[in-house]
C-alpha atoms as a PDB file:
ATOM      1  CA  UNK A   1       0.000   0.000   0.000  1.00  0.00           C
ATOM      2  CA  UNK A   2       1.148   2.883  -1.354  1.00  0.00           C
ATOM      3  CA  UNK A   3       0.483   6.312   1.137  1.00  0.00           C
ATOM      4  CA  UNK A   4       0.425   9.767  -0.237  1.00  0.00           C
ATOM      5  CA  UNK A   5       2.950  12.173   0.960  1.00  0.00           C
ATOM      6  CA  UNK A   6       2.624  13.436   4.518  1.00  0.00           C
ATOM      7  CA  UNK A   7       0.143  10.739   5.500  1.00  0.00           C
ATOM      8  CA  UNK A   8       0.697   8.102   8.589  1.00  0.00           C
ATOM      9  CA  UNK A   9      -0.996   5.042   9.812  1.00  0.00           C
ATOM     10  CA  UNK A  10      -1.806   5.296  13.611  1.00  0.00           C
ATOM     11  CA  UNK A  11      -3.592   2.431  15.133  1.00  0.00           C
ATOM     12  CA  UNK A  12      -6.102   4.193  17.767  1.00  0.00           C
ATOM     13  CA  UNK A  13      -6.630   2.278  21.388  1.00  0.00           C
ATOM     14  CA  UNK A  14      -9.899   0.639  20.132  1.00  0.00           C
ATOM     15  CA  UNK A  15      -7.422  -1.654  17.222  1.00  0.00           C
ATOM     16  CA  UNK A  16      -8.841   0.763  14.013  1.00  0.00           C
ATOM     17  CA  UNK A  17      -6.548   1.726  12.113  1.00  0.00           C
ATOM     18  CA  UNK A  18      -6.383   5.489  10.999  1.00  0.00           C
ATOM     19  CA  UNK A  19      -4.532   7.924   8.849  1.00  0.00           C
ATOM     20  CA  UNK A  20      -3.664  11.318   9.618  1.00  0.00           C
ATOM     21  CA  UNK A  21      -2.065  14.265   8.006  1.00  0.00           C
ATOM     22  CA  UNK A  22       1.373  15.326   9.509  1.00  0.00           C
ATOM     23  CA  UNK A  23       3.050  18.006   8.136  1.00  0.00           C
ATOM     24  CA  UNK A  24       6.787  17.976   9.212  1.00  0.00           C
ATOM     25  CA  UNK A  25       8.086  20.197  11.628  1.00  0.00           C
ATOM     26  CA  UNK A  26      10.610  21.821   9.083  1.00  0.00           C
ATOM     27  CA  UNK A  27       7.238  23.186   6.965  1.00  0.00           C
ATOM     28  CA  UNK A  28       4.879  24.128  10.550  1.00  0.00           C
ATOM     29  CA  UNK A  29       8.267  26.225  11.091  1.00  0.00           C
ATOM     30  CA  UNK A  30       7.945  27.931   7.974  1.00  0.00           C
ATOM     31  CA  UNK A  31       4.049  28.678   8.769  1.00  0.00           C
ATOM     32  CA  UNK A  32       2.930  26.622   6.152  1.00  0.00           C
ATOM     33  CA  UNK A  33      -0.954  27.213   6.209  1.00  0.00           C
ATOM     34  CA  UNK A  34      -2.321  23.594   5.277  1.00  0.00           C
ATOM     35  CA  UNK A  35      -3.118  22.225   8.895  1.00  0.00           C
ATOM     36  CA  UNK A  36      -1.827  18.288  10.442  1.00  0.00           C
ATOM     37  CA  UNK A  37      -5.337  16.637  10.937  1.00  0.00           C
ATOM     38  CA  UNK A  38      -7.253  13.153  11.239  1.00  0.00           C
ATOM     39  CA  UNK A  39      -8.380  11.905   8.074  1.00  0.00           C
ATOM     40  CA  UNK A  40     -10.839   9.155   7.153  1.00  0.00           C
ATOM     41  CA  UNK A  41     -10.195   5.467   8.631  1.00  0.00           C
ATOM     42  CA  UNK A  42     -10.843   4.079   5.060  1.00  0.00           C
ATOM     43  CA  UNK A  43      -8.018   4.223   3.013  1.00  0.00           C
ATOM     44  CA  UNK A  44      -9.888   5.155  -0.427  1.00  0.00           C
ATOM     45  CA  UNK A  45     -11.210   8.112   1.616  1.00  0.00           C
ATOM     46  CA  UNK A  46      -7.975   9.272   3.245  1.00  0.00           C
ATOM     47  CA  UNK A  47      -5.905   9.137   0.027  1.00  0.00           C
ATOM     48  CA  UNK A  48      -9.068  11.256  -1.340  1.00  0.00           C
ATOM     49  CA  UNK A  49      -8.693  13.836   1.328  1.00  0.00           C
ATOM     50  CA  UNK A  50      -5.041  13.984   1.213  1.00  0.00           C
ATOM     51  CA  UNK A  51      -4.574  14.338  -2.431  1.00  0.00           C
ATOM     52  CA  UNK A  52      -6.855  17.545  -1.547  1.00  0.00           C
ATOM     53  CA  UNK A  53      -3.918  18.771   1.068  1.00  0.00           C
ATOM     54  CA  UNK A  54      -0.693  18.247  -0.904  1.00  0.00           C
ATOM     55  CA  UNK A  55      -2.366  19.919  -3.869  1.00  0.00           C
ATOM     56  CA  UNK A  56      -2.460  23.067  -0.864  1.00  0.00           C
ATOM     57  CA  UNK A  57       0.471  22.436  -0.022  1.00  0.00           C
ATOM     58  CA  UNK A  58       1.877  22.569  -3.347  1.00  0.00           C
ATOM     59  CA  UNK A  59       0.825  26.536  -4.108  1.00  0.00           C
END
């Protein structure tokens, strides 16, 4: 399984596994504007969302 850039796999308490949106420190230090945040627990869905992100992230 491929993962889009800036995306991680966290498995929560309850055993689901979720991705989330990290930016790295190096680009929150450079105020980048596109926020770290929970995305979907389906993987279709997160890729969706994040795909959404780096193309912020990218302007």
């Amino acid at each position: 399984m491929q993962l889009p850039r800036h995306v991680r796999i966290r498995r929560l308490k309850s055993g689901v596994t979720s991705f989330y949106y990290e930016i790295s420190t190096k680009y929150r230090n450079m105020k980048c504007p596109v926020p770290s945040e929970p995305l979907e627990s389906d993987f279709a869905l997160a890729c969706e969302k994040a795909k959404t992100l780096n193309g912020q992230f990218d302007e």
